[in-house]
C-alpha atoms as a PDB file:
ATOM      1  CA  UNK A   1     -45.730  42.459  -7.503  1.00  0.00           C
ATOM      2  CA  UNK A   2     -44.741  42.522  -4.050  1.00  0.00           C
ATOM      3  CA  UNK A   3     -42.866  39.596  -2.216  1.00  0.00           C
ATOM      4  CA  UNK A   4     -43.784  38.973   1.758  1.00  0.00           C
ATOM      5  CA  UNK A   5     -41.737  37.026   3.381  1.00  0.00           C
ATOM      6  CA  UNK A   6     -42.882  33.574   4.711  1.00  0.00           C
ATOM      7  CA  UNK A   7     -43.446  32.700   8.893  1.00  0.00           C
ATOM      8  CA  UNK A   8     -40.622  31.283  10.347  1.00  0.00           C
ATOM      9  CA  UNK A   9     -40.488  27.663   9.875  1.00  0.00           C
ATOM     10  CA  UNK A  10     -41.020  25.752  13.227  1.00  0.00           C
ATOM     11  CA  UNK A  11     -38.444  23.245  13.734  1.00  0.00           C
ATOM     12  CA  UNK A  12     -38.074  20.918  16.638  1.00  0.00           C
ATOM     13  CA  UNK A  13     -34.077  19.890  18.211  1.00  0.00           C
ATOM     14  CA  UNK A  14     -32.790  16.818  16.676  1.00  0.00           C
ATOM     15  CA  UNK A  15     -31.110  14.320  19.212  1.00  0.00           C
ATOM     16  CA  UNK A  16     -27.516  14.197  17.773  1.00  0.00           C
ATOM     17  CA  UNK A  17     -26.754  11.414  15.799  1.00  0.00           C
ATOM     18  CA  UNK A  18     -24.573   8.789  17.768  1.00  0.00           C
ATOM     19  CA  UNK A  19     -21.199   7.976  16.991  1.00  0.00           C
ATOM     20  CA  UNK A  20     -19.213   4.758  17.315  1.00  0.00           C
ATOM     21  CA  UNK A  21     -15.954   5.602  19.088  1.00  0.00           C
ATOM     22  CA  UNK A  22     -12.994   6.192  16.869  1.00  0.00           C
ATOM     23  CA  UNK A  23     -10.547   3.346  19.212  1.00  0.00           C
ATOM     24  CA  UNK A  24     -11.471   1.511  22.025  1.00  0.00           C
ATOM     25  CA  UNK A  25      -8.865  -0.804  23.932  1.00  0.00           C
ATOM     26  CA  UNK A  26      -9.881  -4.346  24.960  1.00  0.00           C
ATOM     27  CA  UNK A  27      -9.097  -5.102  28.581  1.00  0.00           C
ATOM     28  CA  UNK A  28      -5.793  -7.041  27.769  1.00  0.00           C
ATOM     29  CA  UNK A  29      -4.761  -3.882  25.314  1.00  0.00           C
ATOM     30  CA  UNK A  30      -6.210  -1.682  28.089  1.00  0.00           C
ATOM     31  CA  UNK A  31      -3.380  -3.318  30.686  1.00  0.00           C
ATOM     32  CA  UNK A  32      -0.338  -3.577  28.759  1.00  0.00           C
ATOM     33  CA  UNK A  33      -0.136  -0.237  27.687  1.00  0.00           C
ATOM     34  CA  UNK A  34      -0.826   0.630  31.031  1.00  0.00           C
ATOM     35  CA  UNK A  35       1.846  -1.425  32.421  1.00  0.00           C
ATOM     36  CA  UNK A  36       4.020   0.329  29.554  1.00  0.00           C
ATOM     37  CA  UNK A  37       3.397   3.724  30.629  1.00  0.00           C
ATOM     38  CA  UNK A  38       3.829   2.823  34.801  1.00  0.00           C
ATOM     39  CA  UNK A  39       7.344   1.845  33.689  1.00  0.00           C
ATOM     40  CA  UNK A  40       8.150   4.731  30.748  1.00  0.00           C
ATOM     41  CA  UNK A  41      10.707   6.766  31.526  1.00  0.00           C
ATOM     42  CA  UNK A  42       8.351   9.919  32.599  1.00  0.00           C
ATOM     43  CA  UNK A  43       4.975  10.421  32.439  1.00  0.00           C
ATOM     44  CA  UNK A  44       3.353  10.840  29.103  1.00  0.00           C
ATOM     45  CA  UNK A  45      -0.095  12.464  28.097  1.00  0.00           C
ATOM     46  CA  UNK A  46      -1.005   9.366  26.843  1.00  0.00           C
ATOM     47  CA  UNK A  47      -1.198   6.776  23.586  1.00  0.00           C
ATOM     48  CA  UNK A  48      -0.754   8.457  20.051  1.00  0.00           C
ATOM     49  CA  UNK A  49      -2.650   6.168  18.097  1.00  0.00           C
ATOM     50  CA  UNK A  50      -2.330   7.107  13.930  1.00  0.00           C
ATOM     51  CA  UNK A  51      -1.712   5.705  10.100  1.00  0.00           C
ATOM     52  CA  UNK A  52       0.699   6.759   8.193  1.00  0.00           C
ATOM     53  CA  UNK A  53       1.714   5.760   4.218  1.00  0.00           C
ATOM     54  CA  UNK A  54       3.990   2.747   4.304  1.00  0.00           C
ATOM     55  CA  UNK A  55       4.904  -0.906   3.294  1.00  0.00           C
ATOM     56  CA  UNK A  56       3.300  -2.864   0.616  1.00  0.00           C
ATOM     57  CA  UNK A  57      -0.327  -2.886   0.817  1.00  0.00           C
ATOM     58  CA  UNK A  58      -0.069   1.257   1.381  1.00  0.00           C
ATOM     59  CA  UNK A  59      -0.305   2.003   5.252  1.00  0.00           C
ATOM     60  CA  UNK A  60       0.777   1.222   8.785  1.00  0.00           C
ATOM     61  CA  UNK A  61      -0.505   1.419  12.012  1.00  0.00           C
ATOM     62  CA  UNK A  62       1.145   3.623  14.353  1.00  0.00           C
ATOM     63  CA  UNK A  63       1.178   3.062  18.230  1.00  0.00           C
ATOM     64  CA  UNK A  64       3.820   5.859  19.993  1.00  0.00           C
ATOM     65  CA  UNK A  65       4.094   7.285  23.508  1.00  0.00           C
ATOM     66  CA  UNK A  66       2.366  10.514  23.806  1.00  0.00           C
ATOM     67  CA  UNK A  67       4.515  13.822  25.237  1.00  0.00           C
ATOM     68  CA  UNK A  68       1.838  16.088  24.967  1.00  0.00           C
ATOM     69  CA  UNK A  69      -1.855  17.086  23.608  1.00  0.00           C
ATOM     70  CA  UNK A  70      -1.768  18.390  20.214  1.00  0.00           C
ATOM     71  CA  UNK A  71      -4.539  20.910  19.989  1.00  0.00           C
ATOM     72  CA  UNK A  72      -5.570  19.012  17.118  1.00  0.00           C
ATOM     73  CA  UNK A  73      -5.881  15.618  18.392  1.00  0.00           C
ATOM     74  CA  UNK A  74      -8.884  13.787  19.022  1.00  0.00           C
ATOM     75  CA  UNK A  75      -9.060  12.372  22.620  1.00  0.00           C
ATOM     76  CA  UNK A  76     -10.900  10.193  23.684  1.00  0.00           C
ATOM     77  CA  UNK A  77     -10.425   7.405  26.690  1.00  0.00           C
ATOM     78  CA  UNK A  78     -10.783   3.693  26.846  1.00  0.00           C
ATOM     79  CA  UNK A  79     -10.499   1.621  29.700  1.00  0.00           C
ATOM     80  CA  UNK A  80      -8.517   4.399  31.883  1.00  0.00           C
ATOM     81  CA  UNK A  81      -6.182   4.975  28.875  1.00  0.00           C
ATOM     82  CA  UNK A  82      -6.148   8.384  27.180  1.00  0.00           C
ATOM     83  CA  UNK A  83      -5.336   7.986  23.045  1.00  0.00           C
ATOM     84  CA  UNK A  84      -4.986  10.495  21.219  1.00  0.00           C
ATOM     85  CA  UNK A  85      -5.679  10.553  17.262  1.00  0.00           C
ATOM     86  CA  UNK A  86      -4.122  12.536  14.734  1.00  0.00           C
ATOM     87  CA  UNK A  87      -6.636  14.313  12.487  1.00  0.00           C
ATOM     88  CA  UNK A  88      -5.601  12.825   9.723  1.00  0.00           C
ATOM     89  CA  UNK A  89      -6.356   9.107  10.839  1.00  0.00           C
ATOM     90  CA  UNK A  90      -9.903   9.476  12.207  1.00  0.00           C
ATOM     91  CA  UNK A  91     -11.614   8.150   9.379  1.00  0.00           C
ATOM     92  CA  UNK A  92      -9.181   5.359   8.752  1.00  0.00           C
ATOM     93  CA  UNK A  93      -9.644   4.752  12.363  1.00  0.00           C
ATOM     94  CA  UNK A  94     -13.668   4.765  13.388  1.00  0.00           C
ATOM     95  CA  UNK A  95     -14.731   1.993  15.064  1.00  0.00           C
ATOM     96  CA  UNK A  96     -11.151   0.019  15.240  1.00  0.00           C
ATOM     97  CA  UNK A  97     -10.712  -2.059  18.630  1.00  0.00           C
ATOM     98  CA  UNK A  98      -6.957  -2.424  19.810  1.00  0.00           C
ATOM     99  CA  UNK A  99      -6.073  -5.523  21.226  1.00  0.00           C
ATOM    100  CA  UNK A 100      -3.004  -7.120  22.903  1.00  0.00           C
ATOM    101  CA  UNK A 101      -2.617 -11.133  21.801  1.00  0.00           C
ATOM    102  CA  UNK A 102      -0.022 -13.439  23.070  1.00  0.00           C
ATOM    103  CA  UNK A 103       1.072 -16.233  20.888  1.00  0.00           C
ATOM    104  CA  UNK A 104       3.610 -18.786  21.503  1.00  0.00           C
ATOM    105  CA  UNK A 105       5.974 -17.081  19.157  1.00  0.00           C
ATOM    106  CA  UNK A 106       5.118 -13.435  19.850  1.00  0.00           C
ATOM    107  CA  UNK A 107       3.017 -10.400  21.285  1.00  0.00           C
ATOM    108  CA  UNK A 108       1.777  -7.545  19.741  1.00  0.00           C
ATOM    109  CA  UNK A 109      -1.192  -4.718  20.028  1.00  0.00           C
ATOM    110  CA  UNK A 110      -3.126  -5.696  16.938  1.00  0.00           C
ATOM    111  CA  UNK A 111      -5.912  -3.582  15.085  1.00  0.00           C
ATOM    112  CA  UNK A 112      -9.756  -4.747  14.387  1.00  0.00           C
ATOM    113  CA  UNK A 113     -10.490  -2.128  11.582  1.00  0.00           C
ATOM    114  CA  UNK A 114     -13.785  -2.601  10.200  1.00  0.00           C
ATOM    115  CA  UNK A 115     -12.310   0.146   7.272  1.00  0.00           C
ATOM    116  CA  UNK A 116      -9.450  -2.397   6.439  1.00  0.00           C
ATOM    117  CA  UNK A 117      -9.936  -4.026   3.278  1.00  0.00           C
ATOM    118  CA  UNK A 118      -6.530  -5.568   2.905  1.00  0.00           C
ATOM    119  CA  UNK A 119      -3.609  -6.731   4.393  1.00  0.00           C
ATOM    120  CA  UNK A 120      -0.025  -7.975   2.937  1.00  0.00           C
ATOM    121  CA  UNK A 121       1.428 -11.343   3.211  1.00  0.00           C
ATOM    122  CA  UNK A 122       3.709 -10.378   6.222  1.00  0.00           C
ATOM    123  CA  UNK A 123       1.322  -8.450   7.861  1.00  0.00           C
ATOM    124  CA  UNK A 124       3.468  -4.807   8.345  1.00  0.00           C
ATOM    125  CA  UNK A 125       1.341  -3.068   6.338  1.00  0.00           C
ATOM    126  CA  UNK A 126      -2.902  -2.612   5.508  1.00  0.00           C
ATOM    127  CA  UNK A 127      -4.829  -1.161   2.962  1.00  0.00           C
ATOM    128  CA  UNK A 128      -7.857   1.201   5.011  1.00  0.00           C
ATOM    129  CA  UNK A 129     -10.470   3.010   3.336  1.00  0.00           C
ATOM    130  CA  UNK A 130     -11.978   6.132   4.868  1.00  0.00           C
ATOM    131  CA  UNK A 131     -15.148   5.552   6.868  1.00  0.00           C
ATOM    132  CA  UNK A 132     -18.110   7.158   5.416  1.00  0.00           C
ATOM    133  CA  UNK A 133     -19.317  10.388   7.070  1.00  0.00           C
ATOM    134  CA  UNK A 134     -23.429  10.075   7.265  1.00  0.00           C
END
């Protein structure tokens, strides 16, 4: 019995699949942090944008000045803003808008996380599931 082996199986390039951006800023998000970094201290690489395990419902969002690239960060850039991800969060993150509301009472960035599932009553802290990878 002898085996031959088979023709090389033609195969054509796939267009690669598109992704929806891990964060995008709204314009009003997109100016104050702006603003913020014209008036920080120094210069800064940019917005650290991350989760991390905290408060009630199990995680926080975390919004920080940037000193530097990590090699490992995802970059990406929104409205003239450079944020950069920690590994970690991109999959809590994907498609999450940041905006910036003003209230009467307050202002704050806040998070539109289609991975969120859950929120506790003083809104500190979120409950995020993990995208799924396709």
């Amino acid at each position: 019995m002898t085996l031959s082996a088979s023709p090389p199986q033609a195969t054509s390039p796939r267009e690669p699949r598109k992704r929806p951006p891990i964060v995008t800023l709204t314009e009003a998000a997109a100016a104050r942090v702006l603003e913020i970094m014209r008036r920080a201290p120094r210069p800064y690489a940019g917005l650290r944008v991350g989760v991390k395990n905290a408060g009630c419902a199990g995680q926080e969002y975390t919004l920080d000045y940037a000193e530097e690239a990590r090699p490992t960060d995802e970059i990406v850039e929104s409205r003239g803003v450079k944020i950069l991800i920690e590994p970690k969060a991109i999959l809590f993150l994907i498609g999450s808008e940041i905006d910036w509301e003003v209230t009467r009472l307050s202002s704050k960035f806040v998070f539109r996380n289609p991975n969120q599932t859950d929120a506790c009553g003083c809104g500190e802290s979120v409950t995020i599931v993990p995208a799924k990878q396709a």
